[in-house]
Protein backbone atom coordinates (compact mmCIF):
# COMPACT_ATOMS: atom_id res chain seq x y z
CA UNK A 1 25.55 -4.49 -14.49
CA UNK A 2 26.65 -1.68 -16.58
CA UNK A 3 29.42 -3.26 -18.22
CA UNK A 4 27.06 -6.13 -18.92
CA UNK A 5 24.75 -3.98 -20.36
CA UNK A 6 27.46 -2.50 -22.71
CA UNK A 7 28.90 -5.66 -23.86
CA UNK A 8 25.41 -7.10 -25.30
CA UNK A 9 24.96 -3.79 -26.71
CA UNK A 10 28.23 -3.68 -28.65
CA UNK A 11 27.98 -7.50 -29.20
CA UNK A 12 25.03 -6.82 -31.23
CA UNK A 13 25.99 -4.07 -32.87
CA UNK A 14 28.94 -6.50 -34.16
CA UNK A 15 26.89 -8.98 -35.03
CA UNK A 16 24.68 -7.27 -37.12
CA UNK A 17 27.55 -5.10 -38.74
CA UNK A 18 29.19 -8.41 -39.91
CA UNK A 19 25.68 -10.11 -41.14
CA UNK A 20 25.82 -6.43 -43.37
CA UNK A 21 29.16 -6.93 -44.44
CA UNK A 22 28.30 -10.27 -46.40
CA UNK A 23 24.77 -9.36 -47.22
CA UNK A 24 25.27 -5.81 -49.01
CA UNK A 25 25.07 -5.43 -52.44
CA UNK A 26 26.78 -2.16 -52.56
CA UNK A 27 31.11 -3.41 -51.70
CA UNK A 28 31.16 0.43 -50.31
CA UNK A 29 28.50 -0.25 -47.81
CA UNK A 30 30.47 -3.49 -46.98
CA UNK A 31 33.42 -1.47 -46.39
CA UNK A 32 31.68 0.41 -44.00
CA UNK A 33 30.00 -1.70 -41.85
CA UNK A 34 33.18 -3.47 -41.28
CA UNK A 35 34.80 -0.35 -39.92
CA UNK A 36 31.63 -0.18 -37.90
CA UNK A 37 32.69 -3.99 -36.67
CA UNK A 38 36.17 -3.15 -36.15
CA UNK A 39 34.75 -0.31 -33.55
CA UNK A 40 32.81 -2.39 -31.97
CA UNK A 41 35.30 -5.08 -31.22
CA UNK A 42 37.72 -2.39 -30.16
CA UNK A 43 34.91 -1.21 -27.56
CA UNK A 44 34.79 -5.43 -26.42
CA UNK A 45 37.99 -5.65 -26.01
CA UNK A 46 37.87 -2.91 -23.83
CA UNK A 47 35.20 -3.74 -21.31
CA UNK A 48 37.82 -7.12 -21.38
CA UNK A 49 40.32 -5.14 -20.32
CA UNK A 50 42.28 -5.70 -23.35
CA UNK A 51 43.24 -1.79 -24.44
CA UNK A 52 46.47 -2.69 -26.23
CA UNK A 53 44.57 -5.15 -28.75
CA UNK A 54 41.78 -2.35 -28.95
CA UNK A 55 44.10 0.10 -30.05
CA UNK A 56 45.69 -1.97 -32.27
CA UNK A 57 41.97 -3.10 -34.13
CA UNK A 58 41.10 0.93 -34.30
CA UNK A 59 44.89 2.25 -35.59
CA UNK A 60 46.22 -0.77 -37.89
CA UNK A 61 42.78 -2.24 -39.30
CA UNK A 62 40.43 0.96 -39.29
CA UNK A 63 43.37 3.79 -40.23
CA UNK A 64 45.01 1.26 -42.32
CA UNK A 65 42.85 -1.89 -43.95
CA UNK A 66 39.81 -0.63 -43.98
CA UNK A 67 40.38 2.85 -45.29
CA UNK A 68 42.70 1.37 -47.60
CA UNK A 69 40.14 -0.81 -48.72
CA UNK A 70 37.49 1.70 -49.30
CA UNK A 71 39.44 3.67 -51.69
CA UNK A 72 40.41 0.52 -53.44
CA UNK A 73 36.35 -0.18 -54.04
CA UNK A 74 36.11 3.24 -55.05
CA UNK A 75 38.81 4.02 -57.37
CA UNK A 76 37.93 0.44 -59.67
CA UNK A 77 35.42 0.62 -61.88
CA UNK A 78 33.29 -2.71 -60.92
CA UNK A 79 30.62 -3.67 -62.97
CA UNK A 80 28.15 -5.43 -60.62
CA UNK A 81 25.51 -6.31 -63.19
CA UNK A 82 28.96 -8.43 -64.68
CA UNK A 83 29.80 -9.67 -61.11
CA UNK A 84 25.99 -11.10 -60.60
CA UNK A 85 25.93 -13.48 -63.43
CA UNK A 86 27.98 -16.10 -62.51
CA UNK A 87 25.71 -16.06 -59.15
CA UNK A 88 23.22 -18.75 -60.20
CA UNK A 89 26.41 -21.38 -61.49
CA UNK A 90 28.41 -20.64 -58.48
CA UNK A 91 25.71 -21.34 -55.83
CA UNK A 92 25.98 -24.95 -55.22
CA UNK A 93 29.80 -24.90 -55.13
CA UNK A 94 29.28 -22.10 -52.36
CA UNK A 95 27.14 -23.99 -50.47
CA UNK A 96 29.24 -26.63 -50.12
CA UNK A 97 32.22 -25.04 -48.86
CA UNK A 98 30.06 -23.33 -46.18
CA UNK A 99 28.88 -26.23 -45.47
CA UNK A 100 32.26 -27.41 -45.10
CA UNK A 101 33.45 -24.77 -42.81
CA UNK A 102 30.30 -24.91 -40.60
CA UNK A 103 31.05 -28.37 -39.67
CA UNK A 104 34.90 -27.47 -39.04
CA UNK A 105 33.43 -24.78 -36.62
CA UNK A 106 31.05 -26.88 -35.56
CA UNK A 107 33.89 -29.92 -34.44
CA UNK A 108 35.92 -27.38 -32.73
CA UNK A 109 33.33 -25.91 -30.74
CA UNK A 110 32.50 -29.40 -29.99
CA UNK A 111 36.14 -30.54 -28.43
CA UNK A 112 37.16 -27.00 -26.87
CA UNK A 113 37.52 -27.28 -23.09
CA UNK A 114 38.92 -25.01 -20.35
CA UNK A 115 42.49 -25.90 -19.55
CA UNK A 116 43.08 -26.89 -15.85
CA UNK A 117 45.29 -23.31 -15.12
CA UNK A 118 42.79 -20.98 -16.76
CA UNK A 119 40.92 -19.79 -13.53
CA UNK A 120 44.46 -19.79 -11.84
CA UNK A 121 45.44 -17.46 -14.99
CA UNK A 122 42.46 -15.36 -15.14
CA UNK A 123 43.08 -14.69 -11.41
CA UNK A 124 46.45 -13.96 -11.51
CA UNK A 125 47.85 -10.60 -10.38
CA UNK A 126 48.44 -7.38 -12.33
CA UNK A 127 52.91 -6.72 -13.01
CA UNK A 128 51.91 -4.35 -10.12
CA UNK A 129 52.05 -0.73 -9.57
CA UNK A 130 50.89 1.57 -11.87
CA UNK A 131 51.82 -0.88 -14.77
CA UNK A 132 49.37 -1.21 -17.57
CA UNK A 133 48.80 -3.89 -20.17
CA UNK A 134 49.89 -1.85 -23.12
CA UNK A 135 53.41 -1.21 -20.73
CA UNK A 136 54.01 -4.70 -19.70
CA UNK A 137 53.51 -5.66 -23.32
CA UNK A 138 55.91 -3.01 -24.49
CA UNK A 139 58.52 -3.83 -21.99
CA UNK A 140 58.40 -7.77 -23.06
CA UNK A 141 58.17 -6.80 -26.64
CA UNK A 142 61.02 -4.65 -26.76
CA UNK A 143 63.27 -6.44 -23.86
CA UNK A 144 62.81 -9.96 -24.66
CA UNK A 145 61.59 -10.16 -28.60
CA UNK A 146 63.19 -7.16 -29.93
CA UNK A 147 65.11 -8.53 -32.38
CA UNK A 148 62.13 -10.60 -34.05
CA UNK A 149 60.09 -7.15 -33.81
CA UNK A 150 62.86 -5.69 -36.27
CA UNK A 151 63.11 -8.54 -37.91
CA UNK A 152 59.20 -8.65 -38.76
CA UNK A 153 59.46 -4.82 -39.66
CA UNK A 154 62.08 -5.63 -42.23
CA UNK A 155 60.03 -8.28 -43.79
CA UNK A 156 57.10 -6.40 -44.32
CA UNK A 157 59.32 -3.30 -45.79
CA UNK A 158 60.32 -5.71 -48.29
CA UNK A 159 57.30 -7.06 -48.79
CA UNK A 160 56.50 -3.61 -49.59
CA UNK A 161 59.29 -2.50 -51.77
CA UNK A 162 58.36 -5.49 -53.88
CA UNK A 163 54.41 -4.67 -54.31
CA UNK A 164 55.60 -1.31 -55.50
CA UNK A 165 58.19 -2.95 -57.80
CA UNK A 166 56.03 -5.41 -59.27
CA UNK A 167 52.95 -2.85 -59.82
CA UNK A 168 55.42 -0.25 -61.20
CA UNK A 169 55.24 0.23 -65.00
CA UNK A 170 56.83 2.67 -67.10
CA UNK A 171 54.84 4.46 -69.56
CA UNK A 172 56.06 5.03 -73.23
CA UNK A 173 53.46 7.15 -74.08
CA UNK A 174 54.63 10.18 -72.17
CA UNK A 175 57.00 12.94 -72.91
CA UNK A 176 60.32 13.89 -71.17
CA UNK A 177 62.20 16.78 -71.24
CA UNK A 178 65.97 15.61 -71.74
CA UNK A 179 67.61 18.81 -70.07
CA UNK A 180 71.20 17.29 -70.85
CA UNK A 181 70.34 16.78 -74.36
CA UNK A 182 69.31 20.84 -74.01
CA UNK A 183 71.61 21.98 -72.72
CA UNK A 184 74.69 20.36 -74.77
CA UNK A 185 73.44 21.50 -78.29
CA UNK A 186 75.94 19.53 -79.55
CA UNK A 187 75.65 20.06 -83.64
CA UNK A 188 72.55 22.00 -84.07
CA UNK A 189 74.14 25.63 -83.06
CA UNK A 190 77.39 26.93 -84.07
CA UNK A 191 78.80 29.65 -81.75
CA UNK A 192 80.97 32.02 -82.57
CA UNK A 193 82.99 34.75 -80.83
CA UNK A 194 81.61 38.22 -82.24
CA UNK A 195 84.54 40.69 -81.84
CA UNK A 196 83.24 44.07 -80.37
CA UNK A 197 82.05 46.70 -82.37
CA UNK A 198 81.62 44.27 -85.62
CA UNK A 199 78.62 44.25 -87.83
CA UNK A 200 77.05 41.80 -89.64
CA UNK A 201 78.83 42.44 -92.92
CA UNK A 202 81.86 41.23 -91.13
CA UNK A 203 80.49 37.88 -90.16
CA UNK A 204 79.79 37.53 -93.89
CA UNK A 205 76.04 37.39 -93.34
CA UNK A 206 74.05 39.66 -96.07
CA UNK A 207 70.56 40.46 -96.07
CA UNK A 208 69.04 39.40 -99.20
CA UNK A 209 67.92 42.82 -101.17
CA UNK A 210 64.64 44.13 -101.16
CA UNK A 211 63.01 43.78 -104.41
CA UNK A 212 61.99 46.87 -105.42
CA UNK A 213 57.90 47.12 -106.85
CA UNK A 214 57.47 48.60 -110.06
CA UNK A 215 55.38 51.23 -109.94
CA UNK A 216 52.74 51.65 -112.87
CA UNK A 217 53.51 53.49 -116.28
CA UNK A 218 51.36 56.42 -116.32
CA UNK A 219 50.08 57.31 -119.79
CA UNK A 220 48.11 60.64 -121.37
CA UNK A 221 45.19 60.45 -122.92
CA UNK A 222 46.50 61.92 -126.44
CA UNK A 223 42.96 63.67 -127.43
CA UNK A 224 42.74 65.55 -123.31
CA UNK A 225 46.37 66.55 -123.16
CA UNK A 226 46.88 68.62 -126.43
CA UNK A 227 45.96 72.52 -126.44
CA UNK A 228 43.47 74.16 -128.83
């Protein structure tokens, strides 16, 4: 009954975080209630039993996607004034590929069935012991498909080296300090050995003389200075 209870509350809770997620005008908000989905799923696939996939949805998507994609919205500058005017002349073409992708949903809702082995599935028994999901699916994963597990984390480390190529630019605009350049002084300073106790005079440097500034002619007044 509880866990009844719990899954129709975090069902809804899902629900109406998606509906958000397409229906905000602010892409922040939208950001937001999707972490708020991923959560809830996470807490689903719990009550399901399903704690590896749970912490997968909360470390990879929230830690990772999500947050990465809330900084994204909130680092570019997006004009949504811009972003609504095409709304009106992109409508019907919208409509029609919903439409189109309702029906798809619609035809393979229509023609899924059980399979004749799922209640014999469902009821089949735990690896046994103490053994959890997230352990039996680490012992298969790194036993049996170990190699493709390296092999997929190689791919997406290229996959990242090459974003980070592509998206690299060097700026000509900045300044760099060439410390070779420096350090070599190669034709702008002469050095030369001074030998000890030497002077300037034997370098053959002179100091220009110091003009000297005339001073003023002093004259007598020749009707004060006589004597009566």
């Amino acid at each position: 009954m509880i866990a009844a209870l719990a899954f129709y509350f975090f069902a809804a809770i899902l629900i109406a975080s998606a509906v958000m997620v397409v229906s905000s005008r602010n892409p922040v908000h939208s950001v937001l209630f999707l972490i708020l989905a991923f959560f809830n799923a996470a807490a689903l696939f719990l009550i399901a039993g399903a704690e590896f996939l749970a912490m997968i949805l909360v470390i990879v998507y929230v830690g990772a996607v999500a947050v990465l994609f809330l900084f994204v919205v909130m680092m570019l500058d997006i004009d949504f004034a811009r972003l609504r005017e095409g709304f009106q002349r992109y409508a019907p073409v919208g409509a029609v590929v919903g439409a189109i992708l309702f029906l798809e949903l619609l035809l393979v809702l229509g023609s899924w069935t059980f399979a004749d082995q799922s209640a014999e599935l469902r009821l089949s028994p735990n690896p046994g012991g103490d053994v959890t999901n997230a352990m039996a699916i680490g012992r298969i994963l790194y036993t049996d498909y170990v190699y493709l597990f390296q092999a997929s984390g190689l791919i997406l480390l290229v996959a990242m080296i090459g974003a980070i190529v592509l998206t690299h630019r060097k700026s000509t605009a900045s300044r760099r300090q060439n410390i070779g350049a420096q350090v070599s002084r190669s034709g702008s300073v002469l050095l030369e050995k001074v030998p000890s106790g030497a002077g300037i005079g034997t370098l053959g440097i002179r100091r220009p003389p110091v003009a000297e500034v005339e001073k003023p002619a002093v004259t007598h007044d020749a009707g004060h200075g006589g004597h009566h």
